[in-house]
Each structure stands twice: as C-alpha cells, then as structure tokens.
C-alpha atoms as a PDB file:
ATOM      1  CA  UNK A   1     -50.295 -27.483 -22.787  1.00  0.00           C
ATOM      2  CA  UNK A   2     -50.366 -24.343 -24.590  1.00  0.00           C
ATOM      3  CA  UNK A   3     -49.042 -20.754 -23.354  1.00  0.00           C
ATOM      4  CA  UNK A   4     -50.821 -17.481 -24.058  1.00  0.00           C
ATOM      5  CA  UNK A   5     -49.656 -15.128 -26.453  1.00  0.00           C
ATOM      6  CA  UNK A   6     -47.365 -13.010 -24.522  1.00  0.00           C
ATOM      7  CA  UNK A   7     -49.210  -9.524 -24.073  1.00  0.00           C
ATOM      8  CA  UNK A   8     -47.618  -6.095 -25.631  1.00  0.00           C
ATOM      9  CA  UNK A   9     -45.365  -3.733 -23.969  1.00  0.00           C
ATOM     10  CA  UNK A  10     -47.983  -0.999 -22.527  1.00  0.00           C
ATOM     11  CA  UNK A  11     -45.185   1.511 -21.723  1.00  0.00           C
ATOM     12  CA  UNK A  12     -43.521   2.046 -24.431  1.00  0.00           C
ATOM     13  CA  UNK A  13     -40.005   2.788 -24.586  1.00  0.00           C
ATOM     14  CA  UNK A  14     -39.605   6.460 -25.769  1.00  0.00           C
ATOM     15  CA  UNK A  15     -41.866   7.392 -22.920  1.00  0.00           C
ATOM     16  CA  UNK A  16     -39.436   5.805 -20.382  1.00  0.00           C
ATOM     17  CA  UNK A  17     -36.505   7.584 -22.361  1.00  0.00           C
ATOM     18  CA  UNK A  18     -38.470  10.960 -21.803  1.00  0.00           C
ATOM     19  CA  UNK A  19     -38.918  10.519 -18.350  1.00  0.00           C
ATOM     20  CA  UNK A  20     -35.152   9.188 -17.769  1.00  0.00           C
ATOM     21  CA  UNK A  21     -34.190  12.509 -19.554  1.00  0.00           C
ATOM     22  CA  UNK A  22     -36.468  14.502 -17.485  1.00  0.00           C
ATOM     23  CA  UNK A  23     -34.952  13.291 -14.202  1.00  0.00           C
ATOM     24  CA  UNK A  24     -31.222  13.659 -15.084  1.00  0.00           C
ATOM     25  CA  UNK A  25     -32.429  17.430 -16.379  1.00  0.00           C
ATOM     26  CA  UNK A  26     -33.718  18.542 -13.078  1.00  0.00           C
ATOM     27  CA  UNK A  27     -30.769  17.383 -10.745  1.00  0.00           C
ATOM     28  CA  UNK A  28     -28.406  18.965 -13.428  1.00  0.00           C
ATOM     29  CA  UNK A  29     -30.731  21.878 -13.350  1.00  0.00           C
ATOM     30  CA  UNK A  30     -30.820  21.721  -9.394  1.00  0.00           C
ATOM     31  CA  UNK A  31     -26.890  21.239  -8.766  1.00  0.00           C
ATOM     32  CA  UNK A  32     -26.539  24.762 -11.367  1.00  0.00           C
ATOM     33  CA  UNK A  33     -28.896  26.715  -8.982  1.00  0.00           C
ATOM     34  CA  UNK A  34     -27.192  25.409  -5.270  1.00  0.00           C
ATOM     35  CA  UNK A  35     -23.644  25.940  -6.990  1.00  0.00           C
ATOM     36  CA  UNK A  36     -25.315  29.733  -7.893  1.00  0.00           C
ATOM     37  CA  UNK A  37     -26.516  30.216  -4.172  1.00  0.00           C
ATOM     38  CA  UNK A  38     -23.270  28.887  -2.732  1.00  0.00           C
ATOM     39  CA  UNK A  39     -20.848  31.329  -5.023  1.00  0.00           C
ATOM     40  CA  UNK A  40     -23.489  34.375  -3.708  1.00  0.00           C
ATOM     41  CA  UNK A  41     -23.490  33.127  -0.303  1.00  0.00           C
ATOM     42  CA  UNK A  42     -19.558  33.460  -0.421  1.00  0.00           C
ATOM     43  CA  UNK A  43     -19.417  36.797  -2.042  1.00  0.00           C
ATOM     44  CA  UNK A  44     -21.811  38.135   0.882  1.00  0.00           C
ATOM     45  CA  UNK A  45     -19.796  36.842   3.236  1.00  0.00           C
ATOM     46  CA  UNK A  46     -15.917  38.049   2.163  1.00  0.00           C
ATOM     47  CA  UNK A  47     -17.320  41.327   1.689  1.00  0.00           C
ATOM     48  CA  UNK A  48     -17.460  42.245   5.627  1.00  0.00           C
ATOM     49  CA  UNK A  49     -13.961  40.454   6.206  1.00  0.00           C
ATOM     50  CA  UNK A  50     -12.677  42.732   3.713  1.00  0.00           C
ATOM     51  CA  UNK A  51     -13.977  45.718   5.690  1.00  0.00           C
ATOM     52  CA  UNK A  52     -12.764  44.030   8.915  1.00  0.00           C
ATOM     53  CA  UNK A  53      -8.996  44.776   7.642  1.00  0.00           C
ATOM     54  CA  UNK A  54      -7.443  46.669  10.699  1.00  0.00           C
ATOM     55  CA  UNK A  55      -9.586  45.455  13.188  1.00  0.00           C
ATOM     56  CA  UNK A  56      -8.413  43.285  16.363  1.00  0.00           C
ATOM     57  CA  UNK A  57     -10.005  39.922  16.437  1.00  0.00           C
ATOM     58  CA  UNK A  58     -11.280  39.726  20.144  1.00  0.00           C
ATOM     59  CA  UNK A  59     -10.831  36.181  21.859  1.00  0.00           C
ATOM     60  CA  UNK A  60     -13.250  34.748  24.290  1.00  0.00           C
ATOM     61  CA  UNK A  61     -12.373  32.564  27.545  1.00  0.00           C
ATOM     62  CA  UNK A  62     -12.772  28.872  24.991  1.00  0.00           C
ATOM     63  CA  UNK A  63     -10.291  30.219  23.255  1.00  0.00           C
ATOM     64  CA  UNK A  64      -7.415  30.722  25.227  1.00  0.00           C
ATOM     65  CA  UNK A  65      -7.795  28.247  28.012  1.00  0.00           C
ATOM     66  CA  UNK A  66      -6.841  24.825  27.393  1.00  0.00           C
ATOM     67  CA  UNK A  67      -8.820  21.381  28.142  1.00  0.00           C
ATOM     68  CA  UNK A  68      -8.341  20.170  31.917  1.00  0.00           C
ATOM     69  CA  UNK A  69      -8.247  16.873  33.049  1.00  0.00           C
ATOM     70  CA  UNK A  70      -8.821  18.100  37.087  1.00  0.00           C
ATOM     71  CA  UNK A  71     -12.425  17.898  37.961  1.00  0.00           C
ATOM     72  CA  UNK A  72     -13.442  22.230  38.105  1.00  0.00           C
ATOM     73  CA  UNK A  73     -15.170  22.950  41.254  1.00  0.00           C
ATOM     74  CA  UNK A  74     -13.560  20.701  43.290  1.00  0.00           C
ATOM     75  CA  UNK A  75     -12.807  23.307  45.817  1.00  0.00           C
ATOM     76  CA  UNK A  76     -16.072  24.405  46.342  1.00  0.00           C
ATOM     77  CA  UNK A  77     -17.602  20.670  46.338  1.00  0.00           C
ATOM     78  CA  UNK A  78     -15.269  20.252  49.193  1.00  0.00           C
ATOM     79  CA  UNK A  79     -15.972  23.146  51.162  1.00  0.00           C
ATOM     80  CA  UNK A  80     -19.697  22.160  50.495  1.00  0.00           C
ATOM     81  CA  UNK A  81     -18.783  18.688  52.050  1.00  0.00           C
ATOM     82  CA  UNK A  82     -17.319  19.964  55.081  1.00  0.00           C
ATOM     83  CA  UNK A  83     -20.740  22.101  55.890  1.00  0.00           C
ATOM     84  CA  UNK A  84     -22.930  19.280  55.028  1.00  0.00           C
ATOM     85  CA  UNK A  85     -20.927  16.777  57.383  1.00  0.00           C
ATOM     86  CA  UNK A  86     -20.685  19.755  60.394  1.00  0.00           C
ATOM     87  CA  UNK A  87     -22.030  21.133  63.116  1.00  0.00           C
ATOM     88  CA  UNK A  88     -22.764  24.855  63.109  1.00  0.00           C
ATOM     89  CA  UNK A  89     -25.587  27.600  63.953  1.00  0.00           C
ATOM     90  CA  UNK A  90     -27.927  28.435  61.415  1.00  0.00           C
ATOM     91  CA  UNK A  91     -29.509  30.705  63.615  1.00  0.00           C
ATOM     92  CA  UNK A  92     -28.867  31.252  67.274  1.00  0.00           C
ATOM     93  CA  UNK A  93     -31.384  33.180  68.710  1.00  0.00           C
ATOM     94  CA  UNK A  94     -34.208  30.892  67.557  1.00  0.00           C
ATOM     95  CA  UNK A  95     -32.166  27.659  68.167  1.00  0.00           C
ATOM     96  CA  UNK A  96     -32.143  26.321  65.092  1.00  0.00           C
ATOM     97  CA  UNK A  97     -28.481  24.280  64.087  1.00  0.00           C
ATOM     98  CA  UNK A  98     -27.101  22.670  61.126  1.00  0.00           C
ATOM     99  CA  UNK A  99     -26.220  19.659  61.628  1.00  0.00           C
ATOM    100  CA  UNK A 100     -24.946  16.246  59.099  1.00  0.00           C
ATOM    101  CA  UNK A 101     -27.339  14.845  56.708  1.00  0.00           C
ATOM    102  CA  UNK A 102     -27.342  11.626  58.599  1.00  0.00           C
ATOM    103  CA  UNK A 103     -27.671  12.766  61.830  1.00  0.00           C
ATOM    104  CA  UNK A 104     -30.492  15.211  60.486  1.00  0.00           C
ATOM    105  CA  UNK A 105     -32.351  11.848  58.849  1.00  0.00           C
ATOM    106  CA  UNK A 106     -32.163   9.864  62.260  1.00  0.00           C
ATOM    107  CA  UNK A 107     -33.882  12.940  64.105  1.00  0.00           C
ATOM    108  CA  UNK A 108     -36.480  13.178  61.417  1.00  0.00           C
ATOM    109  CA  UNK A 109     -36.989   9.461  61.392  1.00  0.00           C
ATOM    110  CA  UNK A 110     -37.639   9.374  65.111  1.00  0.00           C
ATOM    111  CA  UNK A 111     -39.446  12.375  65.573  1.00  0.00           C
ATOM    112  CA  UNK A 112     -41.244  13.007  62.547  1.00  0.00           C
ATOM    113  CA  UNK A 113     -43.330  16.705  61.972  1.00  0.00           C
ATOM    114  CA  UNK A 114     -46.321  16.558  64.008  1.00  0.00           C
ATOM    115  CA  UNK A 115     -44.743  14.571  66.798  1.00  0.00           C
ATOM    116  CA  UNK A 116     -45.445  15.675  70.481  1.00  0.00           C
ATOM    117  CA  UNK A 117     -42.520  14.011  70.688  1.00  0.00           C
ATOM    118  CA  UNK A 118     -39.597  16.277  72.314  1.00  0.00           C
ATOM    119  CA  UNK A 119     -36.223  16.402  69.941  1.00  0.00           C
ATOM    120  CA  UNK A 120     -33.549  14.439  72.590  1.00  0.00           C
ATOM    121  CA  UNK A 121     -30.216  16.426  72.282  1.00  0.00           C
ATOM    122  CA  UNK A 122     -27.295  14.915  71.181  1.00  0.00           C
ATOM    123  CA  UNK A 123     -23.613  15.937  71.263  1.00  0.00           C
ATOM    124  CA  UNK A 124     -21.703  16.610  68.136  1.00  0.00           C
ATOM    125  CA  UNK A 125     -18.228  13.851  68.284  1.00  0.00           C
END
C-alpha cells in the first residue's frame, strides 16, 4: 500500500515568526503605557497629601470603635419583646388594646373580619 506524498507547509515559517514578534511587541508595548498611567496616577495623587501637611486627619465612628462580639440592639429587641408579649392600651377611648401575638392570632382565628360574631373577652394572666 502506498502513502501520498506528504503535502507542503502552507504557512510558512517567517510568517509565524512575524506574528510571534508582533504579539510579544504589543504586551511589551502595553505593560510601557499602564506602567506610564500608574507613575501619573501616583504623582496626581501625592500632590494633595503634600498640601494636606498641617491638617488634622478627622476619624469616623469605624475607626475608633472596636469589633464586638455582644449582639447590638439587644436592649431594644428586648424591650420590643416585652410589648409584643403584653397587655396594654393602644387607645382607650375607642377600646382598642394591644395584646400578645398569640393571643391576637386565636381572636382572629375565631372571629375572623366580617364576622357577626361578638369578640368574647378574655383576662390577661
């Protein structure tokens, strides 16, 4: 059984040599131009911390106060707690109270809007 001559190169080699050069020219090219914007970044920035000389640094709230490990707002999510799971007067003169969430969803449950219904009183424990 016989082969085929093997067929010619069609690219030839000085052409992939050209191209090779052409690649490794541009990033050289490109690195030359960031390294220029970075060194004229820099200058425009030291220029107004040179005419800051004399001037008090002011410090926010994140800078002074160190990392807790106690939950913030715990306070108020207790006081919160304590209103949710009371009894008080919202407003007196029209008789509406506050009263706990679950004691509020049992009332709703068993006399839903719409309801003819009358609301049975209950006392607070």
């Amino acid at each position: 059984m016989k082969h085929p001559a093997q067929e010619p190169n069609v690219v030839p080699t000085s052409f992939i040599s050209i191209v090779l050069g052409a690649v490794v020219a541009t990033i050289v090219l490109s690195l030359v131009i960031m390294h220029g914007i970075e060194a004229w970044r820099t200058r425009d920035a030291s220029a107004p911390a040179e005419q800051m000389q004399g001037v008090p640094h002011v410090v926010n709230a994140m800078e002074t106060m160190p990392f807790s490990e106690v939950a913030q707002g715990s306070a108020d999510n207790d006081a919160a707690d304590q209103v949710l799971a009371g009894y008080s007067w919202v407003d007196r003169s029209h008789g509406i109270v506050r009263v706990p969430i679950d004691v509020g969803f049992e009332l709703y449950l068993a006399h839903p809007p719409g309801s003819s219904a009358p609301l049975a009183t209950r006392k607070a424990p």
